[in-house]
PDB file of N, CA and C in Angstrom:
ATOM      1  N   UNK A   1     -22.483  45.716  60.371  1.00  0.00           N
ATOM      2  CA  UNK A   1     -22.464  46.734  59.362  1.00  0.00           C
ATOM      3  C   UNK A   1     -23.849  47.367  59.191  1.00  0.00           C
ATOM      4  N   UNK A   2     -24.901  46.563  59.431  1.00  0.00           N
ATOM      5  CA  UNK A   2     -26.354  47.254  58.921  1.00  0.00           C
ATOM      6  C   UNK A   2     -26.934  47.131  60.755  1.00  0.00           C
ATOM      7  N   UNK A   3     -26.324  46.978  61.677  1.00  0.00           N
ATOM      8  CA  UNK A   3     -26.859  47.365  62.745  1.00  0.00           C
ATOM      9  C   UNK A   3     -25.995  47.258  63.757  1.00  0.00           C
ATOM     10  N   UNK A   4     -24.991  48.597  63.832  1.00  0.00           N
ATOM     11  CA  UNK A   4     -24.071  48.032  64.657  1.00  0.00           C
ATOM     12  C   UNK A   4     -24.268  48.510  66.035  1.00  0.00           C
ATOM     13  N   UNK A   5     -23.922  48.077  67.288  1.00  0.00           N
ATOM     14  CA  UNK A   5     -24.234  48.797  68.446  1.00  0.00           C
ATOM     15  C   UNK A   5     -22.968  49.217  69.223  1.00  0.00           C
ATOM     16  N   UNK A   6     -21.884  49.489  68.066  1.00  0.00           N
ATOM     17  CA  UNK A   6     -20.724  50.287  69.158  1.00  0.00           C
ATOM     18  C   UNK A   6     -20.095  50.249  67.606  1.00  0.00           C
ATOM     19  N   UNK A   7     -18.994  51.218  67.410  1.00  0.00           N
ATOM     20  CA  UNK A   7     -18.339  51.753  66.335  1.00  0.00           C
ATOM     21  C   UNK A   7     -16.381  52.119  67.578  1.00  0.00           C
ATOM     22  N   UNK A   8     -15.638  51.529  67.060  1.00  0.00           N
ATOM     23  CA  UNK A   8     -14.379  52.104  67.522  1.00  0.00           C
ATOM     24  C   UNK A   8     -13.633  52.473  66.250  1.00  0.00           C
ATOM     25  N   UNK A   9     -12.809  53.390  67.030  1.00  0.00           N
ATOM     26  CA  UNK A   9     -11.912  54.508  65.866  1.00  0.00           C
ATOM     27  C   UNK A   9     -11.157  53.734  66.351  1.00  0.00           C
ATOM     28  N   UNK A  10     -10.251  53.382  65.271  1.00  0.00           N
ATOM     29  CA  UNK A  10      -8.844  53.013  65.735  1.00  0.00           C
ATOM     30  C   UNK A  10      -7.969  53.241  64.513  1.00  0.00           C
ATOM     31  N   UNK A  11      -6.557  52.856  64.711  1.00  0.00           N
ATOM     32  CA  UNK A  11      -5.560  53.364  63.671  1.00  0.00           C
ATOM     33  C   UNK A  11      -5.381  54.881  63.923  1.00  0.00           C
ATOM     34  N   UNK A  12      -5.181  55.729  62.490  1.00  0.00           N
ATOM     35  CA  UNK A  12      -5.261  57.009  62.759  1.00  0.00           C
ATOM     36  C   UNK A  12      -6.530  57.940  63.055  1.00  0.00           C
ATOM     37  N   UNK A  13      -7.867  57.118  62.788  1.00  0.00           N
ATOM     38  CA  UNK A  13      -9.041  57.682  63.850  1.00  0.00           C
ATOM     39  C   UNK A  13      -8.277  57.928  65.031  1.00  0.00           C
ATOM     40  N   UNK A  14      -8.182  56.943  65.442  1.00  0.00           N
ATOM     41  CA  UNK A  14      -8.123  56.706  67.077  1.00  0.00           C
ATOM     42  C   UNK A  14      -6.918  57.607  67.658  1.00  0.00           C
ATOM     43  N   UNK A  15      -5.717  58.020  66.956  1.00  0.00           N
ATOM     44  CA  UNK A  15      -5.312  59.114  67.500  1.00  0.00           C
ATOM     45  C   UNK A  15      -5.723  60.428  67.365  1.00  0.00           C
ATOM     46  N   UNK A  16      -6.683  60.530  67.082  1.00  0.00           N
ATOM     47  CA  UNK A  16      -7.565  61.730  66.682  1.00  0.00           C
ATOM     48  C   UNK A  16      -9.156  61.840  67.333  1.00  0.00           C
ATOM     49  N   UNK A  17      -9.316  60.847  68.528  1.00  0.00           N
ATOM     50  CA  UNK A  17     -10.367  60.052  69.190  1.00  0.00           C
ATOM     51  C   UNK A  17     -10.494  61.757  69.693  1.00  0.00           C
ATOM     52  N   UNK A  18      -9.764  62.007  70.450  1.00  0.00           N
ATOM     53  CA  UNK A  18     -10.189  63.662  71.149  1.00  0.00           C
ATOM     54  C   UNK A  18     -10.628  64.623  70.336  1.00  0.00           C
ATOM     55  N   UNK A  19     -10.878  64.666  69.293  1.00  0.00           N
ATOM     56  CA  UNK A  19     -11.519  66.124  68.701  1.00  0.00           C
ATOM     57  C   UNK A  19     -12.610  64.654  67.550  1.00  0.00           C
ATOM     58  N   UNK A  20     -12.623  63.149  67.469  1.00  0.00           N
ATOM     59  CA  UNK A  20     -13.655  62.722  66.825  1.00  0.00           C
ATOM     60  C   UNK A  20     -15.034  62.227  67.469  1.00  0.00           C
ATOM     61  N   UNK A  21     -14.184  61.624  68.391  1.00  0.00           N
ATOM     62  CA  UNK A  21     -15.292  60.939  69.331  1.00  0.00           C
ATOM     63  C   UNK A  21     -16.631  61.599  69.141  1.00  0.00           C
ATOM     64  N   UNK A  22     -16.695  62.821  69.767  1.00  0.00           N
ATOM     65  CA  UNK A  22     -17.930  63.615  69.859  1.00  0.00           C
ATOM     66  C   UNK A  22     -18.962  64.024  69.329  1.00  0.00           C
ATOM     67  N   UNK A  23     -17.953  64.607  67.889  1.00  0.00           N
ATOM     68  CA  UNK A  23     -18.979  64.649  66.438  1.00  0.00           C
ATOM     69  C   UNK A  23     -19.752  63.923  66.153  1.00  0.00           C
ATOM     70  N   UNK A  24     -18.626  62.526  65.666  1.00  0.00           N
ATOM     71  CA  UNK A  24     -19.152  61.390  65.199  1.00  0.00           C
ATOM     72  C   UNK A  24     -20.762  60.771  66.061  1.00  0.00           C
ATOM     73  N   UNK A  25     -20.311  60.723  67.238  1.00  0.00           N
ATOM     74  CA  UNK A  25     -21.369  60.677  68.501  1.00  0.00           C
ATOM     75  C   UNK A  25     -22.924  60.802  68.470  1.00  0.00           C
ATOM     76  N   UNK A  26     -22.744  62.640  68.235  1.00  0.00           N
ATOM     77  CA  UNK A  26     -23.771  63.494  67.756  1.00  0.00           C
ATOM     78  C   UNK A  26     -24.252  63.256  66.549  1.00  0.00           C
ATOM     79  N   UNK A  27     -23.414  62.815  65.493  1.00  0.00           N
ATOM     80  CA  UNK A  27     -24.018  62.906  64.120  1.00  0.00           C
ATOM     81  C   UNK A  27     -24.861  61.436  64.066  1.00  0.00           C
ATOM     82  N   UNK A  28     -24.701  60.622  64.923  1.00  0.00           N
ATOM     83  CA  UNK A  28     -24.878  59.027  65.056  1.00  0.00           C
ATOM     84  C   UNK A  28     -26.624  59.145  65.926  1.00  0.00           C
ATOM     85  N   UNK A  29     -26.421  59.786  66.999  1.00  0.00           N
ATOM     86  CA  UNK A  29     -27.278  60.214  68.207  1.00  0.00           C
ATOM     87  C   UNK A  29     -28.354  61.031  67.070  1.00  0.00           C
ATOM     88  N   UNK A  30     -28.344  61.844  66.079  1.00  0.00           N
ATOM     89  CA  UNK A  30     -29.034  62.391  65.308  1.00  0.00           C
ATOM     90  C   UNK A  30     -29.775  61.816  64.151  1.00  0.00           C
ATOM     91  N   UNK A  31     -29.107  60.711  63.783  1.00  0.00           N
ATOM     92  CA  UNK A  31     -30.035  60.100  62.484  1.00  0.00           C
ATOM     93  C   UNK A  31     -29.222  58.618  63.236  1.00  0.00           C
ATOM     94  N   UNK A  32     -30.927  58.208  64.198  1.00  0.00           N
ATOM     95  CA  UNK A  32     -30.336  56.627  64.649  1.00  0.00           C
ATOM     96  C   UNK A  32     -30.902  55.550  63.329  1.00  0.00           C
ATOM     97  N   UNK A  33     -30.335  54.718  63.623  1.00  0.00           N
ATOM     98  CA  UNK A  33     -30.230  53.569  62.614  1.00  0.00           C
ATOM     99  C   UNK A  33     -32.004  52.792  63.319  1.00  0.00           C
ATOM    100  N   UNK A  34     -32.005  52.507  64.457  1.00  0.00           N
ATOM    101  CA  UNK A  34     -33.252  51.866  64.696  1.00  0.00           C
ATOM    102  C   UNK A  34     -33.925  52.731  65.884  1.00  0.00           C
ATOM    103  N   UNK A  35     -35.204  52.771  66.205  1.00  0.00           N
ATOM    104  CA  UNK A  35     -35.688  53.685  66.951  1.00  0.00           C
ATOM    105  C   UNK A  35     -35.505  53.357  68.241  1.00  0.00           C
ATOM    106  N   UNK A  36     -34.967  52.286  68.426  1.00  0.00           N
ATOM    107  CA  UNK A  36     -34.625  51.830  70.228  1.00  0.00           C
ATOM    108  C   UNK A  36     -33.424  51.923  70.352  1.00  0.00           C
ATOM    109  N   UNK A  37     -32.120  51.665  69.222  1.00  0.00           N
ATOM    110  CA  UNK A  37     -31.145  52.040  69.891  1.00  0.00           C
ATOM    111  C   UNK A  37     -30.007  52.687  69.418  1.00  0.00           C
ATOM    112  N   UNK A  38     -28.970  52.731  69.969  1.00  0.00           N
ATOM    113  CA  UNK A  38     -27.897  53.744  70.350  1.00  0.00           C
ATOM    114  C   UNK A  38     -26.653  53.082  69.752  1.00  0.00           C
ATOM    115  N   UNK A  39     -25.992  53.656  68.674  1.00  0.00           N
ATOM    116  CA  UNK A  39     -24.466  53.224  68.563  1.00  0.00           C
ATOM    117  C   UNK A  39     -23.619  53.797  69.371  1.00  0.00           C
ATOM    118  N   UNK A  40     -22.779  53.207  70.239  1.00  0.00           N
ATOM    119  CA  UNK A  40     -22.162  53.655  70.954  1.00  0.00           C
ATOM    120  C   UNK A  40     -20.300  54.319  70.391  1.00  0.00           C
ATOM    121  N   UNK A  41     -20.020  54.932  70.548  1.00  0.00           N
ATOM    122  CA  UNK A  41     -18.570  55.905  69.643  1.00  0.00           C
ATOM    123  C   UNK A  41     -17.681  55.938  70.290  1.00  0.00           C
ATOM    124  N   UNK A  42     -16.465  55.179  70.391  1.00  0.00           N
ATOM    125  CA  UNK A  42     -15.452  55.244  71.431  1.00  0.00           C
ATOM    126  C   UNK A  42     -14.004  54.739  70.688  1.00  0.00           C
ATOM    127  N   UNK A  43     -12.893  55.255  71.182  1.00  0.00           N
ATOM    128  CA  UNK A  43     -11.421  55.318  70.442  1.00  0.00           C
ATOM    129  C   UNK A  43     -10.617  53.526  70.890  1.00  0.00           C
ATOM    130  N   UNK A  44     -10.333  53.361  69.939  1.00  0.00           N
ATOM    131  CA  UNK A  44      -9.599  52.076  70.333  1.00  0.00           C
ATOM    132  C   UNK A  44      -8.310  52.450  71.200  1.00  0.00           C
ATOM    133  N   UNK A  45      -8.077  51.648  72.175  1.00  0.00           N
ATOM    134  CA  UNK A  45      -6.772  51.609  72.604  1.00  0.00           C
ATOM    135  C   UNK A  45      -5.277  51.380  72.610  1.00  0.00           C
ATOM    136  N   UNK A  46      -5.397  50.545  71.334  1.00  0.00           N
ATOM    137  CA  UNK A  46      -3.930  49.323  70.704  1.00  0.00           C
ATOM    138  C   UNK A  46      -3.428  50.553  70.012  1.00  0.00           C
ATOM    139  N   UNK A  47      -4.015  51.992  69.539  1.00  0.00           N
ATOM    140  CA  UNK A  47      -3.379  52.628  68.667  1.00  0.00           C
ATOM    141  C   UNK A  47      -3.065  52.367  67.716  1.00  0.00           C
ATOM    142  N   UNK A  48      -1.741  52.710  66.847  1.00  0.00           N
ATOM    143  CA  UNK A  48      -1.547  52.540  65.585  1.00  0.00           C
ATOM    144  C   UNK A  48      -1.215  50.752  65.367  1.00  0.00           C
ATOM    145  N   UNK A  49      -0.757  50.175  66.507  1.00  0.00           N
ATOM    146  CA  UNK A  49      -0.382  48.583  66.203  1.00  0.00           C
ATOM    147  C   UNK A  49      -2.000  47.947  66.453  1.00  0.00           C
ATOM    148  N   UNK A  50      -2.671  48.528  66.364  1.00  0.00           N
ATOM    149  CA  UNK A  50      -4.276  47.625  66.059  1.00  0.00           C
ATOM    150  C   UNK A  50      -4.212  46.901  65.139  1.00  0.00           C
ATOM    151  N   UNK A  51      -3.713  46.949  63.564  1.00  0.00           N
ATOM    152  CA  UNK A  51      -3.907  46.200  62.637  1.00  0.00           C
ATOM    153  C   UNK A  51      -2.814  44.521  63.030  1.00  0.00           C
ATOM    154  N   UNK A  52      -1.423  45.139  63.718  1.00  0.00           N
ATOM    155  CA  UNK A  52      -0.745  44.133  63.553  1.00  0.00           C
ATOM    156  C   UNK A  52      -0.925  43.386  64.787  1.00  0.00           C
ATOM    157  N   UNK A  53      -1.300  43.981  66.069  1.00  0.00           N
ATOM    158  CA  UNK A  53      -1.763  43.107  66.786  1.00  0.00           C
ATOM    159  C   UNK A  53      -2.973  41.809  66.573  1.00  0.00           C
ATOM    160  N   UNK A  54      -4.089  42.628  65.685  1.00  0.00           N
ATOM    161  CA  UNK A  54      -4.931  41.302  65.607  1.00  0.00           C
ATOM    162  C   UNK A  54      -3.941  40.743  64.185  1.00  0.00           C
ATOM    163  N   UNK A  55      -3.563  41.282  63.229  1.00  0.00           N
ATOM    164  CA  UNK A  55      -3.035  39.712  63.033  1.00  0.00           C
ATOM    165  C   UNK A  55      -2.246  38.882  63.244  1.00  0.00           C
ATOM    166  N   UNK A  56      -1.733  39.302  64.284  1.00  0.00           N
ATOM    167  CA  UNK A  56      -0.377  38.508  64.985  1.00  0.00           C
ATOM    168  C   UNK A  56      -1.344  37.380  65.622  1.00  0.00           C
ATOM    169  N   UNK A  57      -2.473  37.948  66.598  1.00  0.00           N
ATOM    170  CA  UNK A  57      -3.508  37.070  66.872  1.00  0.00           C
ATOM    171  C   UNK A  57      -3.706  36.360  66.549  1.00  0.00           C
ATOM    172  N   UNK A  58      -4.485  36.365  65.448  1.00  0.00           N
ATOM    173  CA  UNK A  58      -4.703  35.507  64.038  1.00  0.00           C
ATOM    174  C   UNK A  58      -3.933  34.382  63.945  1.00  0.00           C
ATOM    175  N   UNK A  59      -2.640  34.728  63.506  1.00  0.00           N
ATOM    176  CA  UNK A  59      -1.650  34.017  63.162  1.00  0.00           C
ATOM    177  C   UNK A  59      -1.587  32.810  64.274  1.00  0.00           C
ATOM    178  N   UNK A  60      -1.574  33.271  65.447  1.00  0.00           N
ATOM    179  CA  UNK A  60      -1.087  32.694  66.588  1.00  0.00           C
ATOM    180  C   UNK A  60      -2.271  31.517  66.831  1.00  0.00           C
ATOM    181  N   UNK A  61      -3.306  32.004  66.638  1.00  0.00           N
ATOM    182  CA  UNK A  61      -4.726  31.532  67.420  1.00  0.00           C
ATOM    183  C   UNK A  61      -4.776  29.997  67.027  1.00  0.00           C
ATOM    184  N   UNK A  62      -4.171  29.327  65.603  1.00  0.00           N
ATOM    185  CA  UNK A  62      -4.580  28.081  65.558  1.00  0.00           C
ATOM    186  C   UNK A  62      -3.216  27.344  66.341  1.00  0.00           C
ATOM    187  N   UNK A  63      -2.206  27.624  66.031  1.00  0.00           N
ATOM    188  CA  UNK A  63      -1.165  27.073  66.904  1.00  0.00           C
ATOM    189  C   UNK A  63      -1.182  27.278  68.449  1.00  0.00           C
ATOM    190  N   UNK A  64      -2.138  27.960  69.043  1.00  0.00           N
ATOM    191  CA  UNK A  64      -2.421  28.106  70.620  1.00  0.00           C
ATOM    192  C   UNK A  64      -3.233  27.025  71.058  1.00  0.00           C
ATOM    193  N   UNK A  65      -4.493  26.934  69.635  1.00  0.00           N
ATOM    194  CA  UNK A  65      -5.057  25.570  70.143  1.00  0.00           C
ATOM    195  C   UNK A  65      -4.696  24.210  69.113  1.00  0.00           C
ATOM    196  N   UNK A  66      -3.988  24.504  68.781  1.00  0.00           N
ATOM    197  CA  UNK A  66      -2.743  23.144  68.381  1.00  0.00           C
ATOM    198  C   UNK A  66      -1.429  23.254  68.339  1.00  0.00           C
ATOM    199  N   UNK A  67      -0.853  23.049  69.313  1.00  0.00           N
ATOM    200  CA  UNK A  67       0.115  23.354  68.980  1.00  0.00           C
ATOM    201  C   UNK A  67       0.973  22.327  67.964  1.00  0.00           C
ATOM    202  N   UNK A  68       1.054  21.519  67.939  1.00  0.00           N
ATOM    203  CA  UNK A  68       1.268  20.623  67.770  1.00  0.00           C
ATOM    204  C   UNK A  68       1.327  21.033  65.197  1.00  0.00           C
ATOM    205  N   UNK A  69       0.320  21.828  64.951  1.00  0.00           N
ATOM    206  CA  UNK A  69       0.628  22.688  63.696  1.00  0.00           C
ATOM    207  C   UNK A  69       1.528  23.480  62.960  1.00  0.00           C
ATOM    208  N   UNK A  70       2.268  23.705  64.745  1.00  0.00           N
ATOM    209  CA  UNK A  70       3.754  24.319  64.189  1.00  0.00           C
ATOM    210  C   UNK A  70       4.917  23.813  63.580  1.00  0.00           C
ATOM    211  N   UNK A  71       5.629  24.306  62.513  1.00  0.00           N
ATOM    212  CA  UNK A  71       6.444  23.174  62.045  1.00  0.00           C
ATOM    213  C   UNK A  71       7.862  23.329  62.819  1.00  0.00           C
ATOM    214  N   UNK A  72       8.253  22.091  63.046  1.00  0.00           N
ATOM    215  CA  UNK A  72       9.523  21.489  64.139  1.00  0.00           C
ATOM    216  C   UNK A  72      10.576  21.623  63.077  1.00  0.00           C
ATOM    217  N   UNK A  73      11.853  22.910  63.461  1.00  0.00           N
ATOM    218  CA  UNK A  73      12.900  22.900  62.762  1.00  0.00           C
ATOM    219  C   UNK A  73      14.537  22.509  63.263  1.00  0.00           C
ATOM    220  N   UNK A  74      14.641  21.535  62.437  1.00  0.00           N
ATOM    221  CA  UNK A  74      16.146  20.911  63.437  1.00  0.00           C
ATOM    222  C   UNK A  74      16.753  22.251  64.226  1.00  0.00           C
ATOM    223  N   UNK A  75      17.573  20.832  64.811  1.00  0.00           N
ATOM    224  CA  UNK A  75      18.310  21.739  65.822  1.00  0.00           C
ATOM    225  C   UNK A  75      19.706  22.837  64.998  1.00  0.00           C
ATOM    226  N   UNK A  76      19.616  23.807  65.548  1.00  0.00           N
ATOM    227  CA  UNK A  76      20.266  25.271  64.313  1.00  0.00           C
ATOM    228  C   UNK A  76      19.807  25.286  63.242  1.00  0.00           C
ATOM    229  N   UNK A  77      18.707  25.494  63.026  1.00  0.00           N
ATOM    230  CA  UNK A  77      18.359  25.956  61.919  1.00  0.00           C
ATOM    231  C   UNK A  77      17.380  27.283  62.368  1.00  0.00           C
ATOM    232  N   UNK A  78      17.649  27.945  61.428  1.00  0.00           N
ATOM    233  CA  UNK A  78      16.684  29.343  61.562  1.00  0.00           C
ATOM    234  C   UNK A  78      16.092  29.448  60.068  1.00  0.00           C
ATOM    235  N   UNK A  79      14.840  30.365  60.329  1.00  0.00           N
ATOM    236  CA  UNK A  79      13.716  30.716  59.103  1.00  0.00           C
ATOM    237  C   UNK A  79      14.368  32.150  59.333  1.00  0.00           C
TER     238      UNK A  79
END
């Protein structure tokens, strides 16, 4: 936040990456944060499922490295 060295648009930035990218770029390239370097300005790719992809991530990430956290539901039963 107080020194970042790359900035991505994503969500509805990021479908709007073609007419933001550039500005943003320039306006960044014009008043730098430190005198050596460069924030770099570029559009995320996940698009609008950026938010729910990382928290599906999230969600997933401790049961990937345990699995063993997930809770075991008899046989026919559904959540």
């Amino acid at each position: 936040m107080l020194n970042p060295q790359a900035i991505v648009l994503g969500g509805f930035f990021g479908a709007f990456a073609d007419v933001l990218v550039r500005p943003v770029q320039e306006a960044l390239d014009a008043r730098p944060l430190t005198p050596d370097g460069r924030v770099e300005v570029s559009a995320s790719a996940l698009g609008l499922d950026a938010a729910a992809i990382g928290g599906a991530d999230m969600a997933l990430e401790r049961v990937l490295a345990d699995p063993l956290l997930a809770p075991i539901l008899p046989a026919g039963a559904s959540r």
